[in-house]
C-alpha atoms as a PDB file:
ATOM      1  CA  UNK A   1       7.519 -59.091  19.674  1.00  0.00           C
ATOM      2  CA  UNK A   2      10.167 -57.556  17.193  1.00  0.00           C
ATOM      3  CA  UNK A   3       8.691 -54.570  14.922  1.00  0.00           C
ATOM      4  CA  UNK A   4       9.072 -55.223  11.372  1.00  0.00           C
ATOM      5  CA  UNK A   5       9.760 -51.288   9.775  1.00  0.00           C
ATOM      6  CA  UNK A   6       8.624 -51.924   6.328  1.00  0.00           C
ATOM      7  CA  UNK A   7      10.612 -49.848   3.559  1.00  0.00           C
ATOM      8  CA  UNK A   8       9.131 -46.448   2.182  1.00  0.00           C
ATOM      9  CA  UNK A   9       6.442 -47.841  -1.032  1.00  0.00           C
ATOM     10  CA  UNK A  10       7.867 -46.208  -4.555  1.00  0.00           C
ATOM     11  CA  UNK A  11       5.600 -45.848  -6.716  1.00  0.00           C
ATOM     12  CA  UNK A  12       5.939 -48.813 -10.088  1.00  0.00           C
ATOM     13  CA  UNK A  13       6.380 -46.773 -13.179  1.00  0.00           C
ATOM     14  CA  UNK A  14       2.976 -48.786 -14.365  1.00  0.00           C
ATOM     15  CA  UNK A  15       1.117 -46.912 -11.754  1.00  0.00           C
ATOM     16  CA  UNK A  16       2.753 -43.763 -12.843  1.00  0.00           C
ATOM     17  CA  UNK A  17       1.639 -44.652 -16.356  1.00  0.00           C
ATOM     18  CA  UNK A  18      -1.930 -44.785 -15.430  1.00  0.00           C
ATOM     19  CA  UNK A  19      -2.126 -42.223 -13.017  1.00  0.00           C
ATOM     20  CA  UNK A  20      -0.891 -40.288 -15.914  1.00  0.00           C
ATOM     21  CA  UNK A  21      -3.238 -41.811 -18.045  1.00  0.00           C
ATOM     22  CA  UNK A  22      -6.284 -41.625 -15.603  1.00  0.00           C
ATOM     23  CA  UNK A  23      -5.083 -37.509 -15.737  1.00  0.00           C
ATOM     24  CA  UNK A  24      -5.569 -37.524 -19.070  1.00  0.00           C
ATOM     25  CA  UNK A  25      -8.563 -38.755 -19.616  1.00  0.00           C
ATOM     26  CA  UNK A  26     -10.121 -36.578 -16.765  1.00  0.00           C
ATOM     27  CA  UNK A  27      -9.490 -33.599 -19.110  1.00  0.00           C
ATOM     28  CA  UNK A  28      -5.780 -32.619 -17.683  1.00  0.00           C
ATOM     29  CA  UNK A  29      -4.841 -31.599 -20.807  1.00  0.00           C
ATOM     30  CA  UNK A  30      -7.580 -29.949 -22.080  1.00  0.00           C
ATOM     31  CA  UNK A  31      -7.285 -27.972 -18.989  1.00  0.00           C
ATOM     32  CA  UNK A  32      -3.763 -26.664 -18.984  1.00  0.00           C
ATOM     33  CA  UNK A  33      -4.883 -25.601 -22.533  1.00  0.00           C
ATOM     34  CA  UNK A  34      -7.440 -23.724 -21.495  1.00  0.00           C
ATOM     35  CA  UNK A  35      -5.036 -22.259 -18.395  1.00  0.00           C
ATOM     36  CA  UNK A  36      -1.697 -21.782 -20.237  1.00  0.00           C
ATOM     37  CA  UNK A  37      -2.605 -18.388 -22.604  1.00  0.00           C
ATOM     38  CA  UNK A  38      -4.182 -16.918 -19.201  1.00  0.00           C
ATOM     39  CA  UNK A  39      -0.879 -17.857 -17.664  1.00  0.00           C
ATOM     40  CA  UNK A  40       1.101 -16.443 -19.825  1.00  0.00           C
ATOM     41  CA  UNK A  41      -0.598 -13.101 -20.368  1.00  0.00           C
ATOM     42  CA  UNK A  42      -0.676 -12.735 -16.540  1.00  0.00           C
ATOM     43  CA  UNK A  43       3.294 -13.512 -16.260  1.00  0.00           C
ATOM     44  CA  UNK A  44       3.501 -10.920 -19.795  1.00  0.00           C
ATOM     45  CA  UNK A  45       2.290  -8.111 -18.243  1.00  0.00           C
ATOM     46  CA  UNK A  46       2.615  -8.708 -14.495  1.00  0.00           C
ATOM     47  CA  UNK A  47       6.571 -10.292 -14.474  1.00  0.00           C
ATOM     48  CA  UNK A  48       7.403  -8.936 -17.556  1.00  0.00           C
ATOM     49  CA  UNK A  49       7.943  -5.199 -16.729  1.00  0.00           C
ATOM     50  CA  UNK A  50       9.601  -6.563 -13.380  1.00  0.00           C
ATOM     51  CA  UNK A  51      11.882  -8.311 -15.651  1.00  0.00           C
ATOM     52  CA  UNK A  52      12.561  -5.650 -18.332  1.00  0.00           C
ATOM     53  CA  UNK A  53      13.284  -3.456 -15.127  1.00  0.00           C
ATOM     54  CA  UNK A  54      15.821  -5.293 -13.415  1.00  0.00           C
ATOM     55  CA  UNK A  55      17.325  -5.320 -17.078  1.00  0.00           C
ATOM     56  CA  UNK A  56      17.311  -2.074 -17.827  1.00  0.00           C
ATOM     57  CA  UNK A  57      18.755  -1.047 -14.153  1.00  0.00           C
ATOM     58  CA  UNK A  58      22.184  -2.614 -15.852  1.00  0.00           C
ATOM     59  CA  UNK A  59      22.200  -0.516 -18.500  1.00  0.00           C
ATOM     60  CA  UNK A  60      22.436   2.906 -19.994  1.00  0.00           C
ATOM     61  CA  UNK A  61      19.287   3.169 -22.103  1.00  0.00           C
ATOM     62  CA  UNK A  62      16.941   6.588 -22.999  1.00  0.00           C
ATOM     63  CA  UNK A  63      14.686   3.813 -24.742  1.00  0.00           C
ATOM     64  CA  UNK A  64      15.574   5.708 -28.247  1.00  0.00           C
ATOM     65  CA  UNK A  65      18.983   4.621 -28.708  1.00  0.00           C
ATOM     66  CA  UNK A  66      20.585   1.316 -28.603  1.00  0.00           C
ATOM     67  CA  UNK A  67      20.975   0.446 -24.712  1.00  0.00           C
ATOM     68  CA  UNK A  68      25.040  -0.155 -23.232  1.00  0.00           C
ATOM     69  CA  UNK A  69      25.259  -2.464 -20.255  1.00  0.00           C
ATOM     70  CA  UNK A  70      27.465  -0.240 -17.595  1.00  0.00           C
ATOM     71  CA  UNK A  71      26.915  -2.673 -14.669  1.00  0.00           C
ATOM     72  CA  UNK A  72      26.920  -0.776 -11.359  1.00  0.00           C
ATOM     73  CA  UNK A  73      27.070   2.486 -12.846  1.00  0.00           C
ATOM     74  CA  UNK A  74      23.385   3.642 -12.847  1.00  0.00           C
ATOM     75  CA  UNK A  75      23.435   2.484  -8.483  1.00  0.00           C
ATOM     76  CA  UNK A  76      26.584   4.175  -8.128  1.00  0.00           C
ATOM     77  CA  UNK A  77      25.337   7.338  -9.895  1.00  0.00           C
ATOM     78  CA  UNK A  78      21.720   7.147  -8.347  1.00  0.00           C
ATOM     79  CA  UNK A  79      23.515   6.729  -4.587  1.00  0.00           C
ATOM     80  CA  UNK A  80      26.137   9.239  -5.444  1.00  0.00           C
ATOM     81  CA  UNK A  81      22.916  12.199  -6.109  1.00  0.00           C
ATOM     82  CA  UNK A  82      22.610  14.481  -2.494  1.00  0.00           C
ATOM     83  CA  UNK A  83      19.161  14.333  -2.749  1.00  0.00           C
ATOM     84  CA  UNK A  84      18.495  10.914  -2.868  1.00  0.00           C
ATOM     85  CA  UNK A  85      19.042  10.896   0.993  1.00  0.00           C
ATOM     86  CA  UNK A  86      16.333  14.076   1.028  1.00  0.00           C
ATOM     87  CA  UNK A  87      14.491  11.726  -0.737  1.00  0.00           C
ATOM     88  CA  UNK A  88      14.253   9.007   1.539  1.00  0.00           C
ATOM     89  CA  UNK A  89      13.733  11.348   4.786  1.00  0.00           C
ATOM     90  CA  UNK A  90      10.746  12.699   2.998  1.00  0.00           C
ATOM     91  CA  UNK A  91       9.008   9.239   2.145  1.00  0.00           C
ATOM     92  CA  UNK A  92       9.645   8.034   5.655  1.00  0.00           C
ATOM     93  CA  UNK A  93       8.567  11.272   7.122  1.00  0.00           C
ATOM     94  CA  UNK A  94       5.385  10.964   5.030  1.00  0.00           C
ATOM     95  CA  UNK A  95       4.747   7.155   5.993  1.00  0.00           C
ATOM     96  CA  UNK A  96       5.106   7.973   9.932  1.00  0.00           C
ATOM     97  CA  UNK A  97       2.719  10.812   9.371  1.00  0.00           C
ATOM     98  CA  UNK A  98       0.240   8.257   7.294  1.00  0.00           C
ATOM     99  CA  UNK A  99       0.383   6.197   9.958  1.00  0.00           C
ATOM    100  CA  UNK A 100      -0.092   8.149  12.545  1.00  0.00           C
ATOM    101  CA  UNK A 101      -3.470   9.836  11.483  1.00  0.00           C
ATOM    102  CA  UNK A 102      -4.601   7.550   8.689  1.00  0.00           C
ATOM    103  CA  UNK A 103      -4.146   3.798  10.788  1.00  0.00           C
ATOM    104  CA  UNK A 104      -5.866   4.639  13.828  1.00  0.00           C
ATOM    105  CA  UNK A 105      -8.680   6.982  11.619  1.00  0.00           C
ATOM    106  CA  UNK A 106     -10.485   4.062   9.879  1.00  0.00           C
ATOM    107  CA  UNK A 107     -10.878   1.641  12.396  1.00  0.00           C
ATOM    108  CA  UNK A 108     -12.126   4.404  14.472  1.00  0.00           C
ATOM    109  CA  UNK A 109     -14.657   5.041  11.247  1.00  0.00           C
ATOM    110  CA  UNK A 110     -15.386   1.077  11.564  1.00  0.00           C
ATOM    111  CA  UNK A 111     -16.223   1.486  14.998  1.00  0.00           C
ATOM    112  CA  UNK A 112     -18.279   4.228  14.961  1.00  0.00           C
ATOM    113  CA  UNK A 113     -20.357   2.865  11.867  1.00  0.00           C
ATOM    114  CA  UNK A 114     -20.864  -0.597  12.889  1.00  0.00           C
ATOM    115  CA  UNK A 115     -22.544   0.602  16.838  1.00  0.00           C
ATOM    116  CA  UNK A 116     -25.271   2.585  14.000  1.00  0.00           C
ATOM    117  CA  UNK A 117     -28.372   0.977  13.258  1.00  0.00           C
ATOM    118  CA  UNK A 118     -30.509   2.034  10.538  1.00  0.00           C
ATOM    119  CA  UNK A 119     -28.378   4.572   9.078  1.00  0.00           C
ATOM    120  CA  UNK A 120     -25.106   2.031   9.032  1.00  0.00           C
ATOM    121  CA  UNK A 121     -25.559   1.415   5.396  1.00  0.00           C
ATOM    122  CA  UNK A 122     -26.100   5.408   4.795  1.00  0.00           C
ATOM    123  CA  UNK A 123     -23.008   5.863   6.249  1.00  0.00           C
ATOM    124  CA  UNK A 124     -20.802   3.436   4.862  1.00  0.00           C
ATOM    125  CA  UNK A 125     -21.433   4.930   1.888  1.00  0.00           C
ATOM    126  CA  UNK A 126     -20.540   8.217   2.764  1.00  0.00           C
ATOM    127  CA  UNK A 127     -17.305   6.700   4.076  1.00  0.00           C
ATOM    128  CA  UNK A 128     -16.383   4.810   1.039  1.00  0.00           C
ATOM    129  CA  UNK A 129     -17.780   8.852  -1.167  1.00  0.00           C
ATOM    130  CA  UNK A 130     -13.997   9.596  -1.744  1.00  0.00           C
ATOM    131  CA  UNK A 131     -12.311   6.814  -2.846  1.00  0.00           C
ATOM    132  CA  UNK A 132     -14.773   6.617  -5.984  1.00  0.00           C
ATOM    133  CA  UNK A 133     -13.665  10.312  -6.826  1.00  0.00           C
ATOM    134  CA  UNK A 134     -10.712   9.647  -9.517  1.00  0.00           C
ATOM    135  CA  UNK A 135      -7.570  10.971  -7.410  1.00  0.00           C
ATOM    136  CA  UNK A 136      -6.425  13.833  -9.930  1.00  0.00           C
ATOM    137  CA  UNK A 137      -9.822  15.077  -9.029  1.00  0.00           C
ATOM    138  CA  UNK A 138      -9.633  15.029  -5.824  1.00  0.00           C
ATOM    139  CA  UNK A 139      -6.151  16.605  -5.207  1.00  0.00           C
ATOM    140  CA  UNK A 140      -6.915  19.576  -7.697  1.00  0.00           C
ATOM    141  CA  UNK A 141     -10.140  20.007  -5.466  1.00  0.00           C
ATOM    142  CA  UNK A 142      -8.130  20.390  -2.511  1.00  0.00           C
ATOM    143  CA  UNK A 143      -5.195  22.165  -4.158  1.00  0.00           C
ATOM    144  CA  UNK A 144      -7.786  24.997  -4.341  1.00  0.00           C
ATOM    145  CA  UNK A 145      -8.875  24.390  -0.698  1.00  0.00           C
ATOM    146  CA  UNK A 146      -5.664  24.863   0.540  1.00  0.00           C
ATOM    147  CA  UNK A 147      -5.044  28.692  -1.198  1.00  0.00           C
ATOM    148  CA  UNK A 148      -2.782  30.003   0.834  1.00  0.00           C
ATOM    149  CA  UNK A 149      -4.531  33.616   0.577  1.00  0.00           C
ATOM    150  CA  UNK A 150      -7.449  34.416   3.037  1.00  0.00           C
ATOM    151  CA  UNK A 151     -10.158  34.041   0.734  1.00  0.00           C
ATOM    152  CA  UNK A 152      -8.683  29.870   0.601  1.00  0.00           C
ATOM    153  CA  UNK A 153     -11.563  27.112   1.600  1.00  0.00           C
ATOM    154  CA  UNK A 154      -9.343  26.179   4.877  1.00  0.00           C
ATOM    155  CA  UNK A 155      -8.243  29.756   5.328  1.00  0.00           C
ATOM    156  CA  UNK A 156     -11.622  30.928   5.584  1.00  0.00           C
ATOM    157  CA  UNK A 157     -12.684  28.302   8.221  1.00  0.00           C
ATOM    158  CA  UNK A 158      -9.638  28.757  10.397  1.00  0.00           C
ATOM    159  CA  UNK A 159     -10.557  32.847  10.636  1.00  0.00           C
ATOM    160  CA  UNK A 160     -13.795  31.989  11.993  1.00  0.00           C
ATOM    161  CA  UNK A 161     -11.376  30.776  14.985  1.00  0.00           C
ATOM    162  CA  UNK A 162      -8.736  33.762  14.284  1.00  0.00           C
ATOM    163  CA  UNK A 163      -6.376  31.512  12.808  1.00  0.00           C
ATOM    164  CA  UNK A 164      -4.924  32.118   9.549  1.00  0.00           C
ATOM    165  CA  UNK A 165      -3.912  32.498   7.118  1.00  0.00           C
ATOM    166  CA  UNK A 166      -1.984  29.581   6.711  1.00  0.00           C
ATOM    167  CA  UNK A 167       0.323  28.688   3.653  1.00  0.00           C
ATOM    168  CA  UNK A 168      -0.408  25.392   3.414  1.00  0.00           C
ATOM    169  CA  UNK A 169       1.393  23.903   0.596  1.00  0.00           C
ATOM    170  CA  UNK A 170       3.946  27.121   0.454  1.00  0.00           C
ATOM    171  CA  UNK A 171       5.762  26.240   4.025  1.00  0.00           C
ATOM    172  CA  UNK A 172       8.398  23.464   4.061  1.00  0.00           C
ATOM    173  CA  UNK A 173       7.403  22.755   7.892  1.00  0.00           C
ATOM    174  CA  UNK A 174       3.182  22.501   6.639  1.00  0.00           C
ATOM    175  CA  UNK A 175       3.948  20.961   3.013  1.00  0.00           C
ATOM    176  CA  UNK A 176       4.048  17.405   3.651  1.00  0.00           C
ATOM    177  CA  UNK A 177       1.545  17.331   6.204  1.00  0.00           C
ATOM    178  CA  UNK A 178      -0.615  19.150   4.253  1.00  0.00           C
ATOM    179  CA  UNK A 179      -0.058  15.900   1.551  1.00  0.00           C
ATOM    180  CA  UNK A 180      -1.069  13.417   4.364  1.00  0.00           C
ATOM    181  CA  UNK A 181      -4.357  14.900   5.359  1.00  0.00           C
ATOM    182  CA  UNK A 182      -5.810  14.970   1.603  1.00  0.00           C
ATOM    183  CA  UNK A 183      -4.263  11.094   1.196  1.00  0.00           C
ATOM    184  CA  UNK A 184      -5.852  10.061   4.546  1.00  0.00           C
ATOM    185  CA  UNK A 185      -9.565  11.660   3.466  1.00  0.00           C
ATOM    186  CA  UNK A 186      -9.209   9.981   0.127  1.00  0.00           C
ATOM    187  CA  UNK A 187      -8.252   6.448   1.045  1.00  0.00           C
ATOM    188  CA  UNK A 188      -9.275   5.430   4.270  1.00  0.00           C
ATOM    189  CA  UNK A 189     -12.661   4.902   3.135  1.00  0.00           C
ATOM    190  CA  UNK A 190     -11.268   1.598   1.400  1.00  0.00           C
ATOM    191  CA  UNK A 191      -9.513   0.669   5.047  1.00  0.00           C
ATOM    192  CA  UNK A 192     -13.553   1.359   6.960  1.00  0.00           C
ATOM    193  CA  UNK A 193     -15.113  -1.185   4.168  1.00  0.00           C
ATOM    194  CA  UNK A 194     -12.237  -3.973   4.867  1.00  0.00           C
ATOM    195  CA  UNK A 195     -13.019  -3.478   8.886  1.00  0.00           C
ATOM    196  CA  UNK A 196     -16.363  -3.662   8.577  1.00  0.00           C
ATOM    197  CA  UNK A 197     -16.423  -6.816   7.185  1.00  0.00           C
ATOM    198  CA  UNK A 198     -13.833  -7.991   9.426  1.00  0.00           C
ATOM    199  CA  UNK A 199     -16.455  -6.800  12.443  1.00  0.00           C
ATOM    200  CA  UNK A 200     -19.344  -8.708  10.526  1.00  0.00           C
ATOM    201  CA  UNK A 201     -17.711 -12.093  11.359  1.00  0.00           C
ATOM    202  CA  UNK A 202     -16.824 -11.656  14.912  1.00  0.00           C
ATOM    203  CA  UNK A 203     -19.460 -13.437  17.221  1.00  0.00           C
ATOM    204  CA  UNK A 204     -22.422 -11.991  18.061  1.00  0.00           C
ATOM    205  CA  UNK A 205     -22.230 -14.265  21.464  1.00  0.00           C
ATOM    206  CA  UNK A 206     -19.148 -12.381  22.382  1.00  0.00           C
ATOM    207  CA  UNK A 207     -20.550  -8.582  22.213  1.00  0.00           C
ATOM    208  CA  UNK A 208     -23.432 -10.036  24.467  1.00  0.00           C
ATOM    209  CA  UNK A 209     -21.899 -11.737  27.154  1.00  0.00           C
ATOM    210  CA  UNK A 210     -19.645  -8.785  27.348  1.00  0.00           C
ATOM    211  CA  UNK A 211     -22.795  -6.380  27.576  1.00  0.00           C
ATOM    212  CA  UNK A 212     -23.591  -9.046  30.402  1.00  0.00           C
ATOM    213  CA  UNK A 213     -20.832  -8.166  32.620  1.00  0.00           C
ATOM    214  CA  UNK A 214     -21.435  -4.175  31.682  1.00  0.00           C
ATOM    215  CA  UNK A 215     -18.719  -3.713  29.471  1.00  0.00           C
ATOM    216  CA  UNK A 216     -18.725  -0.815  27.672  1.00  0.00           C
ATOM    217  CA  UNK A 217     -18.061   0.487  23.678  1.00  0.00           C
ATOM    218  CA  UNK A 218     -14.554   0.905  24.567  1.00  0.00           C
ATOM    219  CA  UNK A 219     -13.834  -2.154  26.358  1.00  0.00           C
ATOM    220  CA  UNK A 220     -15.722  -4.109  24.251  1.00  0.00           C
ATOM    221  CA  UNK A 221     -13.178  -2.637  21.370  1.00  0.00           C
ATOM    222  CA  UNK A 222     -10.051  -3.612  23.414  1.00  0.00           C
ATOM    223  CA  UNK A 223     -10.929  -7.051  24.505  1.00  0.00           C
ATOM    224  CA  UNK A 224     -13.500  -8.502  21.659  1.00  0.00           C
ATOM    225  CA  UNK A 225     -12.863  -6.993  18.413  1.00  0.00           C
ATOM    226  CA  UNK A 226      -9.366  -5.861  18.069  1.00  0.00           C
ATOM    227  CA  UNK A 227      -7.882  -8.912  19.081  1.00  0.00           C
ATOM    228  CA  UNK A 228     -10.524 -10.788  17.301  1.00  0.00           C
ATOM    229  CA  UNK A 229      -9.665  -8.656  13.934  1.00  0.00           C
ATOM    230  CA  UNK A 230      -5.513  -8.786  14.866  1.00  0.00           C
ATOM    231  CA  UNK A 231      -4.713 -10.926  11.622  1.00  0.00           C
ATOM    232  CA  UNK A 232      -6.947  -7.765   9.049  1.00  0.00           C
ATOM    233  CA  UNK A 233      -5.249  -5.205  11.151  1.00  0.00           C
ATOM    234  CA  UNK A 234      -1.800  -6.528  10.112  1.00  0.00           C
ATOM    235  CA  UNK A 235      -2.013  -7.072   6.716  1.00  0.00           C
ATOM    236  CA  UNK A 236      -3.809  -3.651   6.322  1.00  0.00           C
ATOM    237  CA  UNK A 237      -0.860  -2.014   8.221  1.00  0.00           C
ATOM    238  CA  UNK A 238       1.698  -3.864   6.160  1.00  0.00           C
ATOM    239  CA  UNK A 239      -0.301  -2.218   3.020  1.00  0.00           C
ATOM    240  CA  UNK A 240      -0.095   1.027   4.276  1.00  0.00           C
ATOM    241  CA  UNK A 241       3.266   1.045   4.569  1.00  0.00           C
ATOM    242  CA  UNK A 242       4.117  -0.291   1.417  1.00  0.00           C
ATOM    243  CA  UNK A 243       1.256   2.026  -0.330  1.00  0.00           C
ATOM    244  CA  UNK A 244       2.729   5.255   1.391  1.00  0.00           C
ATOM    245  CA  UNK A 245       6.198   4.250   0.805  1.00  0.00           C
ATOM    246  CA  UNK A 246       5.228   4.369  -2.982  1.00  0.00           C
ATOM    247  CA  UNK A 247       3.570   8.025  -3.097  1.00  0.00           C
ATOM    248  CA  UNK A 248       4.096   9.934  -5.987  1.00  0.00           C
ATOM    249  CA  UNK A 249       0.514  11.696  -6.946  1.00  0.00           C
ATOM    250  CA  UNK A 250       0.020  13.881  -4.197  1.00  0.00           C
ATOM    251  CA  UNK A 251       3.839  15.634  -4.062  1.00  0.00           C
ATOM    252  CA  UNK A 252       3.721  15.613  -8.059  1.00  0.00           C
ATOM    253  CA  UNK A 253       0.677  17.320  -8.299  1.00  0.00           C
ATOM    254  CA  UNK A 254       0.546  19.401  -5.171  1.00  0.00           C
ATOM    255  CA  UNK A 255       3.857  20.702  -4.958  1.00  0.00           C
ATOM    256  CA  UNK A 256       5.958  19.651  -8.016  1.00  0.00           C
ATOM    257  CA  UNK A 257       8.706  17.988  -4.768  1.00  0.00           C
ATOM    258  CA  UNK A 258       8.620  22.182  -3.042  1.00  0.00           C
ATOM    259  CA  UNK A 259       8.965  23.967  -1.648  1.00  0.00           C
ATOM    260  CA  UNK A 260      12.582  23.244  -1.189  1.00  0.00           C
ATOM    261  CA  UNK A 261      12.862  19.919  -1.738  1.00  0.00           C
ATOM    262  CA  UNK A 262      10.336  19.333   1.277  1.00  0.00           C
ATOM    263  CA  UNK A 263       7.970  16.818  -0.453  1.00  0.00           C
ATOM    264  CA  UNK A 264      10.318  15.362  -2.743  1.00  0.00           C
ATOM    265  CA  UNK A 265       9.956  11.860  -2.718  1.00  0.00           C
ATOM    266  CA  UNK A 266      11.843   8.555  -4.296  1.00  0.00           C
ATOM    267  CA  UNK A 267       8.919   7.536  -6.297  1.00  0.00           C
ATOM    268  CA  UNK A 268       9.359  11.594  -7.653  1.00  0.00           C
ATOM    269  CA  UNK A 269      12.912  10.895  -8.062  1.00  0.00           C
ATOM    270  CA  UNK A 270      11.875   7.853 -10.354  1.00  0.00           C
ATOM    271  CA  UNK A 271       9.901  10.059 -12.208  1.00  0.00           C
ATOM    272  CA  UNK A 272      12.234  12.842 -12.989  1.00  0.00           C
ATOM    273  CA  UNK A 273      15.244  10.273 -14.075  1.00  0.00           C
ATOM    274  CA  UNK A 274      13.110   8.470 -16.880  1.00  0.00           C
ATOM    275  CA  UNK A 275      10.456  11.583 -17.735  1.00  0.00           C
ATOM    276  CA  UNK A 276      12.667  14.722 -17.148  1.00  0.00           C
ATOM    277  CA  UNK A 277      16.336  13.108 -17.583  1.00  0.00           C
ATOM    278  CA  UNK A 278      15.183  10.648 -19.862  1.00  0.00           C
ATOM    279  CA  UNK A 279      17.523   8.075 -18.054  1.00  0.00           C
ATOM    280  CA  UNK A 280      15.790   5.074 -17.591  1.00  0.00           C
ATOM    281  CA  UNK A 281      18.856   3.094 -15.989  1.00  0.00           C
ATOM    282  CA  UNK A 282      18.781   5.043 -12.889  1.00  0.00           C
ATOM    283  CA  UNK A 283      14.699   5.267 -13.020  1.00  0.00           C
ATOM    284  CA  UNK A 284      15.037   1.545 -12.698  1.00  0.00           C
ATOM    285  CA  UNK A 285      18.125   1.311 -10.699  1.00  0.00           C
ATOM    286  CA  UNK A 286      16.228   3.402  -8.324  1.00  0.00           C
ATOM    287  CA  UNK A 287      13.340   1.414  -8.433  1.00  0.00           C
ATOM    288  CA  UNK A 288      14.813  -1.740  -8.113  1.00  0.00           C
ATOM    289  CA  UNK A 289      16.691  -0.703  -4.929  1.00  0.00           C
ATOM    290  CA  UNK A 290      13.409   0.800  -3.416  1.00  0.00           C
ATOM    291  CA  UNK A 291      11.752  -2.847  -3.829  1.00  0.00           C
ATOM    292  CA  UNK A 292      14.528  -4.471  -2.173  1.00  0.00           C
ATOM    293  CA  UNK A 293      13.919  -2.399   0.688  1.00  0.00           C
ATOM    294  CA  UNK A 294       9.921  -3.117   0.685  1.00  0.00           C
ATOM    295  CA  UNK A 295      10.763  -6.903   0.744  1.00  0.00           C
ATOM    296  CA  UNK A 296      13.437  -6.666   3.357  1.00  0.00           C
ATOM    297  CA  UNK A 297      11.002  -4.706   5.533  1.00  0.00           C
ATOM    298  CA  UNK A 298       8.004  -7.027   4.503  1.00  0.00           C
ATOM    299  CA  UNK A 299       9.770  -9.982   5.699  1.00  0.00           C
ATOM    300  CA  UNK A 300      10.947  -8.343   9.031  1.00  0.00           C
ATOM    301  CA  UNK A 301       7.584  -6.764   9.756  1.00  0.00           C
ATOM    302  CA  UNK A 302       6.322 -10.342   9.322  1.00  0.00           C
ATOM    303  CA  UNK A 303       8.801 -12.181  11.651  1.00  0.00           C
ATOM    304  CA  UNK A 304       8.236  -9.277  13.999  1.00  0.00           C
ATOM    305  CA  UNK A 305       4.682  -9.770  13.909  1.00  0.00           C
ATOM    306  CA  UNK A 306       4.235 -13.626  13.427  1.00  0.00           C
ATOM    307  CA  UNK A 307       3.642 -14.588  17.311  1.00  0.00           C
ATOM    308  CA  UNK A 308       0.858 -11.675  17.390  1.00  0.00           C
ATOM    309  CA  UNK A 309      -0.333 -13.215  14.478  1.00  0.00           C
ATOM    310  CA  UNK A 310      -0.660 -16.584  15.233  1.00  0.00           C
ATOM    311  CA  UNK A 311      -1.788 -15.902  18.883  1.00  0.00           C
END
């Protein structure tokens, strides 16, 4: 029996006009009214900037006097400075040490909190205490815990142990690491929240049948609820990166970029071309090139992950 392959149907442009029509009447209109002004504010004040960036990393502009395109100049001049490479060795050094102590931290936290039983809520809360404290708080407070002298918060502590004094925020070798710990104790408590609702929707059924067989915390960690949670624990690594990367309060208001140069870091290099320079070309030369380099490792970390991902 021969197979008749019927040609692909095209929609008439009378059914066009009434699905149009049959749109219409169901409000379409009225409702990209109502949507447009949202979308427009939202692209106004979320692409906008983007867009007035990449602009101004063209030209030569101190925002007071008339901006002059110079093309390449304000790249050239902002990969020509020695301590852009400083720079960059600082933020990476800061993201390794971020991820080192402040991935594996929270979902430690998670754990921990979600094996509790009547006190889980008491400390979740308690978890979550320093993320509500305004950050500008919170590295002042600290700035005074970490007086080098011996009277210092930490000082004090460590001589209980005959350690100390330490010079914290003073020592290139101590500066940045110093950074790290007060950035890990202010926002992993956002990380423990996320896990813990990622734990509240893995099976029940699975913890038990693993208790079953006698498996313990641990291996019930390994084999249920990491790879059950693989997908949160992805995206929240991809965030740190790109959230450390991007670190500007804690070496601006710790350290000023000292001592030596050891905590400078490209976001503070941003800010001292358009605030101190007042050279907004290479602020958003600078900038531009630094989100270039988040997207090119955003797409690699997801090809690189993908097969985890979807396994």
């Amino acid at each position: 029996m021969t197979q008749v392959i019927l040609p692909p149907t095209v929609a008439s442009p009378a059914r066009r006009t009434r699905g149009i029509r049959t749109w219409y009447r169901r409000g379409g209109l009225v409702n990209v009214a109502f949507a447009l002004p949202v979308i427009l504010v939202f692209a106004y004040f979320s692409w906008g900037p983007i867009a007035r960036g990449l602009t101004m990393s063209w030209q030569k502009t101190n925002l007071v006097e008339p901006a002059s395109w110079v093309g390449w100049s304000n790249f050239e001049y902002v990969l020509q400075n020695p301590l852009l490479a400083t720079a960059a060795l600082n933020t990476l050094w800061f993201v390794v040490l971020a991820i080192l102590i402040g991935f594996p931290l929270p979902l430690f936290l998670a754990v921990f909190i979600s094996e509790l039983r009547g006190t889980k809520p008491l400390y979740s809360v308690l978890s979550y205490l320093p993320v509500v404290v305004p950050p500008v708080v919170a590295i002042l407070l600290w700035k005074i815990f970490y007086d080098p002298s011996s009277t210092g918060v930490f000082n004090t502590i460590l001589g209980w142990v005959g350690i100390g004094p330490l010079p914290f925020l003073n020592s290139p070798a101590m500066a940045m690491p110093s950074l790290v710990l007060e950035s890990t104790w202010a926002s992993a408590g956002s990380t423990v929240i996320i896990y813990l609702a990622a734990m509240a929707s893995v099976r029940g059924e699975l913890y038990e049948a693993a208790e079953l067989d006698g498996a313990g915390i641990w291996r019930k960690v390994w084999s249920i609820t990491l790879p059950q949670m693989r997908g949160v624990i992805l995206i929240v690594l991809l965030l740190q990166i790109i959230g450390t990367t991007q670190v500007f309060a804690e070496p601006f208001l710790f350290t000023g970029g000292g001592p030596n140069n050891a905590t400078t870091t490209i976001l503070l290099m941003i800010f001292n071309y358009a605030f101190i320079y007042g050279d907004y070309g290479a602020a958003s030369a600078l900038s531009m090139m630094l989100a270039l380099v988040l997207a090119v490792v955003s797409v690699f970390y997801f090809w690189v992950t993908r097969r985890w991902s979807d396994a």
